[in-house]
PDB file of N, CA and C in Angstrom:
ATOM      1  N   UNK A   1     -15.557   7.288  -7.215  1.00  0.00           N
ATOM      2  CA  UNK A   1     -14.930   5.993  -7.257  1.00  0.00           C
ATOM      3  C   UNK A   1     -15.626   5.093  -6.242  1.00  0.00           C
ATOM      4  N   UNK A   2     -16.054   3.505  -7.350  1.00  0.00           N
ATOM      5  CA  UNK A   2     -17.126   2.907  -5.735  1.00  0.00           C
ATOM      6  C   UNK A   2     -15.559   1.618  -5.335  1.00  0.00           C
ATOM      7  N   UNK A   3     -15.109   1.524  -4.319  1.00  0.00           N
ATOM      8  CA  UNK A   3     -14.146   0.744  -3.856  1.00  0.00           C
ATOM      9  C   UNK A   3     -15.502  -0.890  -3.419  1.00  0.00           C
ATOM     10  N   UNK A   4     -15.114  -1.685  -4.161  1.00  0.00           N
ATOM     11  CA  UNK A   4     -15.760  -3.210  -3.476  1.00  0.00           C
ATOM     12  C   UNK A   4     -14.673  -4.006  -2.638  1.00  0.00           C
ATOM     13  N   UNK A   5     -15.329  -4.718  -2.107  1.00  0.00           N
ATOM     14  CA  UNK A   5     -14.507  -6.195  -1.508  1.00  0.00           C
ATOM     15  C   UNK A   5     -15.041  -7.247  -2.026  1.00  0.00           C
ATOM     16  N   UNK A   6     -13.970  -8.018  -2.047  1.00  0.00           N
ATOM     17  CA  UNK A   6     -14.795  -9.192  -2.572  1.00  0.00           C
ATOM     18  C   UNK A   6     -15.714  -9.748  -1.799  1.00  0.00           C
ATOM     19  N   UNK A   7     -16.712 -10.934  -2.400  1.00  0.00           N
ATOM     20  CA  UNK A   7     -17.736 -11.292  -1.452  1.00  0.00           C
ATOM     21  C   UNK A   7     -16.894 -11.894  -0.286  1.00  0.00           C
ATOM     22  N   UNK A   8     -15.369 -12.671  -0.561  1.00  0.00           N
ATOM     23  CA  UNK A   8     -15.122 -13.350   0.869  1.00  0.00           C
ATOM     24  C   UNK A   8     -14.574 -11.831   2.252  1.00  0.00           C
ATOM     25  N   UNK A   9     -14.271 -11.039   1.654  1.00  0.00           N
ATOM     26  CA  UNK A   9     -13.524 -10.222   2.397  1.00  0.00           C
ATOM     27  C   UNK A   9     -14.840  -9.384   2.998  1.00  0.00           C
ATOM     28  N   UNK A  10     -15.882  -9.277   1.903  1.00  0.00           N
ATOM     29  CA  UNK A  10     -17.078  -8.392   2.738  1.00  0.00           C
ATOM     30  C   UNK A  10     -17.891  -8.958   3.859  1.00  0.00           C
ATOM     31  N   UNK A  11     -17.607 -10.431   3.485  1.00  0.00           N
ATOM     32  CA  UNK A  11     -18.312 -11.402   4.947  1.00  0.00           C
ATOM     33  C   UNK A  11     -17.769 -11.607   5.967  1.00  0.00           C
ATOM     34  N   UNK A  12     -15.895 -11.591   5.781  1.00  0.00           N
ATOM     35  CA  UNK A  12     -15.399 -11.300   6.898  1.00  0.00           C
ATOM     36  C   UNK A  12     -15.037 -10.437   7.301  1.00  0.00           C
ATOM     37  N   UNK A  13     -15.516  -8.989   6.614  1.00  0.00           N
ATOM     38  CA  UNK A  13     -16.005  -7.303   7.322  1.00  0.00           C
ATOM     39  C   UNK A  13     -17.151  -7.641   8.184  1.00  0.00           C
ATOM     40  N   UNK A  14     -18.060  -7.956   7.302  1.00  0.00           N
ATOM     41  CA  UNK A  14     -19.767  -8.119   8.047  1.00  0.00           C
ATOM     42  C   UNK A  14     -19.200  -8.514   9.345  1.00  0.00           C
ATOM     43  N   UNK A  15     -18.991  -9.537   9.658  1.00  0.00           N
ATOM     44  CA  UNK A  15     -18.247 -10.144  10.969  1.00  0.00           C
ATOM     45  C   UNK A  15     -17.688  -9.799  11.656  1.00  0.00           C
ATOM     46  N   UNK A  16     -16.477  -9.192  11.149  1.00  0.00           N
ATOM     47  CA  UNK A  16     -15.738  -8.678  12.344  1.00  0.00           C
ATOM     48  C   UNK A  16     -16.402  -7.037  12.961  1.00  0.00           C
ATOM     49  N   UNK A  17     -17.607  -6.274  11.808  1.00  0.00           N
ATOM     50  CA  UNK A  17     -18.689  -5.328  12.428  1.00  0.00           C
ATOM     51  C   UNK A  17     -19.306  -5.801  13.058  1.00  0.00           C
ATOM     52  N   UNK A  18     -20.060  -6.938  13.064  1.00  0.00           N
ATOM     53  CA  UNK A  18     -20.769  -7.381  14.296  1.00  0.00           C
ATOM     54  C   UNK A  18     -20.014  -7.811  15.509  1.00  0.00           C
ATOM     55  N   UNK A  19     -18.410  -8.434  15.512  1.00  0.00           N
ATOM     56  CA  UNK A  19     -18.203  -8.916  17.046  1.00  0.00           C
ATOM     57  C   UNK A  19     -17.904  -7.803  17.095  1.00  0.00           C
ATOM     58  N   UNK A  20     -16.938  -6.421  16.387  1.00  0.00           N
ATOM     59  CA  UNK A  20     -16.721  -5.087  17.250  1.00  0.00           C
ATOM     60  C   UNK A  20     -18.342  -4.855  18.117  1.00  0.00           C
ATOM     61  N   UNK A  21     -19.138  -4.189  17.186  1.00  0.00           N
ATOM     62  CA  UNK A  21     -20.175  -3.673  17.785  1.00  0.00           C
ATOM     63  C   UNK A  21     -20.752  -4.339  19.501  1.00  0.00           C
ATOM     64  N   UNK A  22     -20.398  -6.250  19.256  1.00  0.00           N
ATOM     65  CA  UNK A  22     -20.903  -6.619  20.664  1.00  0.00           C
ATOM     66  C   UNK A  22     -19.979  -6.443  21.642  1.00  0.00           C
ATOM     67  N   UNK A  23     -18.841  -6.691  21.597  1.00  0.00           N
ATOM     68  CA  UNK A  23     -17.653  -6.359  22.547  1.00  0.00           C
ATOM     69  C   UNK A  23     -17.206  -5.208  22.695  1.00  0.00           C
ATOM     70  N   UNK A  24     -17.528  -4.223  22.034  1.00  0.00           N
ATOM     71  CA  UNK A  24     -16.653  -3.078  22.093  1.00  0.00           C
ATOM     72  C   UNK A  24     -18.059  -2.115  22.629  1.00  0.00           C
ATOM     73  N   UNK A  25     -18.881  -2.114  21.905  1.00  0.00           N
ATOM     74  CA  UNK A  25     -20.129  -1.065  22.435  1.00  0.00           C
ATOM     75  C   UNK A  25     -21.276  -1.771  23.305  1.00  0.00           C
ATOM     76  N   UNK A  26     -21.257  -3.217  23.203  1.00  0.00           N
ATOM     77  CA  UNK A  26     -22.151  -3.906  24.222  1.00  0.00           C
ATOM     78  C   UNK A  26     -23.628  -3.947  23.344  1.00  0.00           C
ATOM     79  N   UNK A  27     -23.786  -3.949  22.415  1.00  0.00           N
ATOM     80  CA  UNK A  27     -24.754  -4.229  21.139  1.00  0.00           C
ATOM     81  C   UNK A  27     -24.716  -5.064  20.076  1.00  0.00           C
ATOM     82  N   UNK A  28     -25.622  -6.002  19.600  1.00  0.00           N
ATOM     83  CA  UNK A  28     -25.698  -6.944  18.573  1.00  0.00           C
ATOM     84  C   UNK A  28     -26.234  -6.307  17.555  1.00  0.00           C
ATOM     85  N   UNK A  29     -25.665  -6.445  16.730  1.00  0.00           N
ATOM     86  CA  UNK A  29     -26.399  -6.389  15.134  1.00  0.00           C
ATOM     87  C   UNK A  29     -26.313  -6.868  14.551  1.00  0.00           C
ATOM     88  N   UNK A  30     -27.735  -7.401  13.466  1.00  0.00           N
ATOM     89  CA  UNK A  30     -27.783  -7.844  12.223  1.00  0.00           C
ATOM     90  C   UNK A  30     -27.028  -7.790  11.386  1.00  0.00           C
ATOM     91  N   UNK A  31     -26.416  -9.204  10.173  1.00  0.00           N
ATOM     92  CA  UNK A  31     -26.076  -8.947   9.451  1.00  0.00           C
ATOM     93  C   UNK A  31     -26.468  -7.749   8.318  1.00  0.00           C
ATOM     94  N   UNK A  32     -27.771  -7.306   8.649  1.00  0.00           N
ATOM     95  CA  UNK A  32     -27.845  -6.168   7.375  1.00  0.00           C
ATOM     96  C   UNK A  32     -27.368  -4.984   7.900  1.00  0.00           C
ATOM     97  N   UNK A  33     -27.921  -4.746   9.489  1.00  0.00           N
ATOM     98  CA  UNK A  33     -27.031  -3.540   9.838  1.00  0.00           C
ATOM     99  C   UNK A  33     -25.074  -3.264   9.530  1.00  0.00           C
ATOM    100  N   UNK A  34     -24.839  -4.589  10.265  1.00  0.00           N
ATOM    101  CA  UNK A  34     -23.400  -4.869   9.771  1.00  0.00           C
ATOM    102  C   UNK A  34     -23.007  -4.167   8.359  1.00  0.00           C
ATOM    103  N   UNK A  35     -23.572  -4.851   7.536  1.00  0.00           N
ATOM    104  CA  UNK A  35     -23.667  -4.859   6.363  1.00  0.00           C
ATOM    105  C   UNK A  35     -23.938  -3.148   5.771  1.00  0.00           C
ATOM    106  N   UNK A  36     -24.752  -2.297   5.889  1.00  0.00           N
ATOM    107  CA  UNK A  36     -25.178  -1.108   5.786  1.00  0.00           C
ATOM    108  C   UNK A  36     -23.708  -0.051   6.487  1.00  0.00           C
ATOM    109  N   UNK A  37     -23.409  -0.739   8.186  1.00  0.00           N
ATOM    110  CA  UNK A  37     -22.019  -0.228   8.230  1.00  0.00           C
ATOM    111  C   UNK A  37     -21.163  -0.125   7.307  1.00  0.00           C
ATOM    112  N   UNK A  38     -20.830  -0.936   6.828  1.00  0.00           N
ATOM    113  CA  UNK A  38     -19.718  -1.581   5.728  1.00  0.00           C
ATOM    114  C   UNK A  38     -19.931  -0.721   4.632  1.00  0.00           C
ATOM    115  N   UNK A  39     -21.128  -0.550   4.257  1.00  0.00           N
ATOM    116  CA  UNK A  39     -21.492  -0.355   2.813  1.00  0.00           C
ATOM    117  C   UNK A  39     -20.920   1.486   2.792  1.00  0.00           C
ATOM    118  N   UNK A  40     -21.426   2.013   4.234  1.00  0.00           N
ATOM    119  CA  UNK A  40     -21.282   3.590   4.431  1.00  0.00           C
ATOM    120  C   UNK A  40     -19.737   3.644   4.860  1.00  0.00           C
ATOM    121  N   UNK A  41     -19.496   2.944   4.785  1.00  0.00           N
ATOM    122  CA  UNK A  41     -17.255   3.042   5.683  1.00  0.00           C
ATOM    123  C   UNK A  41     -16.324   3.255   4.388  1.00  0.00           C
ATOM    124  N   UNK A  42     -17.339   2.173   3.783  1.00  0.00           N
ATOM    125  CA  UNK A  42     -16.401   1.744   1.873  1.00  0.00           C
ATOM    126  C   UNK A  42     -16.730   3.007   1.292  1.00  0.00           C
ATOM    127  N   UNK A  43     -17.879   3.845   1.467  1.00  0.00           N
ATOM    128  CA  UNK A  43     -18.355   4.729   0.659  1.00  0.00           C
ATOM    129  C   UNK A  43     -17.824   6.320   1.043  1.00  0.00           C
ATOM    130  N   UNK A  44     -17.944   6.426   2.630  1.00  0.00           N
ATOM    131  CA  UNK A  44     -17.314   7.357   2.860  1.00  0.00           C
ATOM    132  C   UNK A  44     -15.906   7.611   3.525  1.00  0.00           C
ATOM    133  N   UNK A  45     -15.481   6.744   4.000  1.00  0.00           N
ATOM    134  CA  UNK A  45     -13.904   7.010   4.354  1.00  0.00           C
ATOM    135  C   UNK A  45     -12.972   5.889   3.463  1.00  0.00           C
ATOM    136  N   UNK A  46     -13.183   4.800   2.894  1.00  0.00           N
ATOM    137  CA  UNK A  46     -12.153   4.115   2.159  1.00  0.00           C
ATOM    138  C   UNK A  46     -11.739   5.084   1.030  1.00  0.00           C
ATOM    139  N   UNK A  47     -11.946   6.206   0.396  1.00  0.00           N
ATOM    140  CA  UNK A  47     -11.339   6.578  -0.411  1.00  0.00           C
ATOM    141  C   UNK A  47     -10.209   7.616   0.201  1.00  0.00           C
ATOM    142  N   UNK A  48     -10.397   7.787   1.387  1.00  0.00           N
ATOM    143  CA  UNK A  48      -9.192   9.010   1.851  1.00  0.00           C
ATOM    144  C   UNK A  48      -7.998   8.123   1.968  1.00  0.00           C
ATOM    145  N   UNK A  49      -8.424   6.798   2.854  1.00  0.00           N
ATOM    146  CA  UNK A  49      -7.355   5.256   3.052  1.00  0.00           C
ATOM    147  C   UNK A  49      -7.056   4.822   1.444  1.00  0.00           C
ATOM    148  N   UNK A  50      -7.354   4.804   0.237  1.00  0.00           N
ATOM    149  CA  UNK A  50      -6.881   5.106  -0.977  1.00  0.00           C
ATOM    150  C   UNK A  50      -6.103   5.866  -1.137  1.00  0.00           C
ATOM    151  N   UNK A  51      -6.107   7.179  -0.935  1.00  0.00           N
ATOM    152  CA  UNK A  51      -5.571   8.653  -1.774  1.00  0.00           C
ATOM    153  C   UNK A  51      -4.235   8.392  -0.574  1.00  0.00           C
ATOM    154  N   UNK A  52      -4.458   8.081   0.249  1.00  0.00           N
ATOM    155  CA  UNK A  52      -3.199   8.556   1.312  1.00  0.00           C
ATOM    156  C   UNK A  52      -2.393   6.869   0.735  1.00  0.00           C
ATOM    157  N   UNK A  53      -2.849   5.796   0.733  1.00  0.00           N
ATOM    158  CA  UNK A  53      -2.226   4.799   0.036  1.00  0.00           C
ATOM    159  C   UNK A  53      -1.527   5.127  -1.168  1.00  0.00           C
ATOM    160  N   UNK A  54      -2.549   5.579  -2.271  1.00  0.00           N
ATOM    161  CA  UNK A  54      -1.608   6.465  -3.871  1.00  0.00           C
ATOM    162  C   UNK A  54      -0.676   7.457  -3.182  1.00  0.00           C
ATOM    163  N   UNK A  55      -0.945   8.280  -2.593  1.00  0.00           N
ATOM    164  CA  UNK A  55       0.384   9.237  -1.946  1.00  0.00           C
ATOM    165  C   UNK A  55       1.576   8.200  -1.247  1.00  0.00           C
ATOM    166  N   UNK A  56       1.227   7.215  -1.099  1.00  0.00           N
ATOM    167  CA  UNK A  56       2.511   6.929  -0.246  1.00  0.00           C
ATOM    168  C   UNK A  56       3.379   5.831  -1.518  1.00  0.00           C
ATOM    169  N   UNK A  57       2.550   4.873  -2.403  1.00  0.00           N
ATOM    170  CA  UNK A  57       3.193   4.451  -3.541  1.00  0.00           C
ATOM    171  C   UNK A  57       4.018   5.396  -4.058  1.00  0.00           C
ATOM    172  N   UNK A  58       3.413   6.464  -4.631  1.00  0.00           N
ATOM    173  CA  UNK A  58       4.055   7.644  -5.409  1.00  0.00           C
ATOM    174  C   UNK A  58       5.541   8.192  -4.523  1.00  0.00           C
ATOM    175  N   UNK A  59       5.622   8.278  -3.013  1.00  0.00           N
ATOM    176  CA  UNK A  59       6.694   8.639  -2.517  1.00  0.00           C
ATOM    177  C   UNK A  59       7.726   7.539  -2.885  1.00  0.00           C
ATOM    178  N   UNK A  60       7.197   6.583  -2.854  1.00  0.00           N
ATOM    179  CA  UNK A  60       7.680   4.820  -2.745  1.00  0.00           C
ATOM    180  C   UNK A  60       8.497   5.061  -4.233  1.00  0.00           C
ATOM    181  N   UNK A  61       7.664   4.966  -5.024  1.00  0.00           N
ATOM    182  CA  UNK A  61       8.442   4.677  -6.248  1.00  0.00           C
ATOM    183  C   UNK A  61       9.362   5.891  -6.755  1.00  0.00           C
ATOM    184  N   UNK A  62       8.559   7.213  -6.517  1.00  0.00           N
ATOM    185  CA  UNK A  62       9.727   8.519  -6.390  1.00  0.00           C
ATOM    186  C   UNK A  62      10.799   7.940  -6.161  1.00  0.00           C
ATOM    187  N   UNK A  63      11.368   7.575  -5.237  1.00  0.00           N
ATOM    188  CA  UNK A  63      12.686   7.625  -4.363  1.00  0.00           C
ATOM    189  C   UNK A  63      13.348   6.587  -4.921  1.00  0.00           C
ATOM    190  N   UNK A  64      12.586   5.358  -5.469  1.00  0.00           N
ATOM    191  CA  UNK A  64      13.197   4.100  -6.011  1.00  0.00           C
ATOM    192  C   UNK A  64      13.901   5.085  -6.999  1.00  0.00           C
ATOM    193  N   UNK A  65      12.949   5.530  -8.163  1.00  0.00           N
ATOM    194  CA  UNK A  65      13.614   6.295  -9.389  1.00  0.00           C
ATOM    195  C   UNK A  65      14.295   7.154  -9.177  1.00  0.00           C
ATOM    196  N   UNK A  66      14.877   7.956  -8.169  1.00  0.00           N
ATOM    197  CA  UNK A  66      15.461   8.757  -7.924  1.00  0.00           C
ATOM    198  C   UNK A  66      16.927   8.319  -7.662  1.00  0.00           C
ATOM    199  N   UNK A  67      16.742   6.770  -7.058  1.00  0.00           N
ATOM    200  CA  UNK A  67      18.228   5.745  -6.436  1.00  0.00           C
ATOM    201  C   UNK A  67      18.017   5.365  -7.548  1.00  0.00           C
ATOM    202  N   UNK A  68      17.669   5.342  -8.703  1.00  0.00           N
ATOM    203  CA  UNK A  68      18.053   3.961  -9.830  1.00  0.00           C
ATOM    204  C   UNK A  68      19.817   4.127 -10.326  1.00  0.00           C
ATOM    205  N   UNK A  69      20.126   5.044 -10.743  1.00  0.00           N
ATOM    206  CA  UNK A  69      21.113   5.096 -11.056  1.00  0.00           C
ATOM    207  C   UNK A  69      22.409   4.854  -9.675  1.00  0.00           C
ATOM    208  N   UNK A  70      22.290   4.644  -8.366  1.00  0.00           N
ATOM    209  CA  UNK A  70      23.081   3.849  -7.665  1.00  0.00           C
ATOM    210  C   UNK A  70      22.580   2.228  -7.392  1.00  0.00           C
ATOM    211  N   UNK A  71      21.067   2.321  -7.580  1.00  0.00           N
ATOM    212  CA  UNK A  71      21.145   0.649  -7.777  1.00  0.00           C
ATOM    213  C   UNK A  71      21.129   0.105  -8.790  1.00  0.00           C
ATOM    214  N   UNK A  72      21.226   0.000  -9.984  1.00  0.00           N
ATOM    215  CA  UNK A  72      21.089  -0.317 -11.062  1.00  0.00           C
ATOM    216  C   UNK A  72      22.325   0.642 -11.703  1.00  0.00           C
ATOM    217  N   UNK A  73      23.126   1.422 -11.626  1.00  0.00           N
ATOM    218  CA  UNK A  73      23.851   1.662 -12.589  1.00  0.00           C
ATOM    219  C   UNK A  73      25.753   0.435 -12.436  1.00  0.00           C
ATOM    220  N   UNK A  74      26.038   0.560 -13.519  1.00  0.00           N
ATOM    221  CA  UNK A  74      27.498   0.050 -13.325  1.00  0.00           C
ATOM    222  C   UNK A  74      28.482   0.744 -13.983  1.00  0.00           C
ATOM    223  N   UNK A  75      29.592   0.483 -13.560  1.00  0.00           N
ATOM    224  CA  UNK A  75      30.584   1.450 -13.646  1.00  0.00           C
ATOM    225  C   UNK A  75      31.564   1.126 -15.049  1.00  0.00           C
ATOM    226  N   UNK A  76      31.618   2.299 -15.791  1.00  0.00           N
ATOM    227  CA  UNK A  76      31.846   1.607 -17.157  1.00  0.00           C
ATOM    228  C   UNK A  76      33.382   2.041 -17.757  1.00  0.00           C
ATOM    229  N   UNK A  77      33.564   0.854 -18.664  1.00  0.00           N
ATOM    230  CA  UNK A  77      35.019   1.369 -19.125  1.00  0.00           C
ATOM    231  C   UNK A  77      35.674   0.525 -17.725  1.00  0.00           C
ATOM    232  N   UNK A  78      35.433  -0.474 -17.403  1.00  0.00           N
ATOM    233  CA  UNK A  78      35.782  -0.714 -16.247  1.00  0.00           C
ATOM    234  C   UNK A  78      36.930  -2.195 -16.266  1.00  0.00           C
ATOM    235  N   UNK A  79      37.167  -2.409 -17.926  1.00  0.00           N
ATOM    236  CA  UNK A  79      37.934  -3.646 -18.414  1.00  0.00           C
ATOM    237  C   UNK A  79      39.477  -3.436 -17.638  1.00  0.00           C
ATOM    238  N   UNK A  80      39.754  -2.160 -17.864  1.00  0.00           N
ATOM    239  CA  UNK A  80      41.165  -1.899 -17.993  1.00  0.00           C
ATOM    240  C   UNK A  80      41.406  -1.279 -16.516  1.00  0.00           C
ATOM    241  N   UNK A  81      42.580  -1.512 -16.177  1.00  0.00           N
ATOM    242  CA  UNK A  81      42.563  -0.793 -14.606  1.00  0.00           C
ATOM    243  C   UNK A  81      43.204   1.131 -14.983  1.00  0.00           C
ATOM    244  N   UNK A  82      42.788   1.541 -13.967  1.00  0.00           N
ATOM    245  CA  UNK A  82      43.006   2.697 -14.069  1.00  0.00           C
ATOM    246  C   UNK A  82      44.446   3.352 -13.982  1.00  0.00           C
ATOM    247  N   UNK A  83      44.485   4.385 -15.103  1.00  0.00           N
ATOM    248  CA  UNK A  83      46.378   4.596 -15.000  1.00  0.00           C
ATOM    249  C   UNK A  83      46.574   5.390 -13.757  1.00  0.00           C
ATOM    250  N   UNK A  84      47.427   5.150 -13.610  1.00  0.00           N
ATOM    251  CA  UNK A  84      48.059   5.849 -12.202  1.00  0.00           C
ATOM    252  C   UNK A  84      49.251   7.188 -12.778  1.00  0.00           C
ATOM    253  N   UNK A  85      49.213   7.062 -14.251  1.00  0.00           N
ATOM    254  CA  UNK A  85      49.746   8.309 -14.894  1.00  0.00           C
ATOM    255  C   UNK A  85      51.467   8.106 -15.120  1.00  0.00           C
ATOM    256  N   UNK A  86      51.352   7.101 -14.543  1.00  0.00           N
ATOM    257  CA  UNK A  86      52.795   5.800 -14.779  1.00  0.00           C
ATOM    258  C   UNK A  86      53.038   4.760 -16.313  1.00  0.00           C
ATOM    259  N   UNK A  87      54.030   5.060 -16.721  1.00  0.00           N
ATOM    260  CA  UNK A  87      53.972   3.707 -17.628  1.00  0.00           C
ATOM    261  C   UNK A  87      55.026   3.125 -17.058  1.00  0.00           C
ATOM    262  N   UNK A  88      54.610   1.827 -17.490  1.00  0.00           N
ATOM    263  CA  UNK A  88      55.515   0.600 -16.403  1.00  0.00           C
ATOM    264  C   UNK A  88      56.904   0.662 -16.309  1.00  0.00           C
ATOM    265  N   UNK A  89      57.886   0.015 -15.814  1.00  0.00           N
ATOM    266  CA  UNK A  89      59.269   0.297 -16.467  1.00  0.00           C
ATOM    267  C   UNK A  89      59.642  -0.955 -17.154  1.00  0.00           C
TER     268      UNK A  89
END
């Protein structure tokens, strides 16, 4: 699976790889290095940040479907009030 960004989101990856790299490690790099970062991050760790994302939807919606019938159900036969096993006098 190849995961992209769009071009605006990959330029403001490129970017924010280059100010990490100068502030954080004390090194400048090229947009292509930047860029080559990016390309190896998307390729080798964005799919585990996927699979653990699909694992956590799947818990997500599990549990919704599991409550549907207290959020979504209603209580039926519900015109008439309930006998108390009394008829009136």
């Amino acid at each position: 699976m190849n995961i992209e960004l769009s071009q605006a989101n990959a330029t403001r990856s490129v970017a924010s790889i280059r100010r990490y790299f100068d502030e954080a490690l004390d090194l400048e790099i090229g947009e292509l290095k930047a860029r080559m970062v990016l390309d190896f991050f998307l390729a080798e760790i964005a799919p585990s940040v996927y699979n653990l994302a699909i694992a956590d939807v799947q818990t997500h919606m599990r549990d919704r479907v599991a409550d549907l019938e207290g959020a979504c159900g209603r209580e039926e036969f519900s015109h008439w009030p309930r006998s108390t096993g009394r008829r009136p006098a």
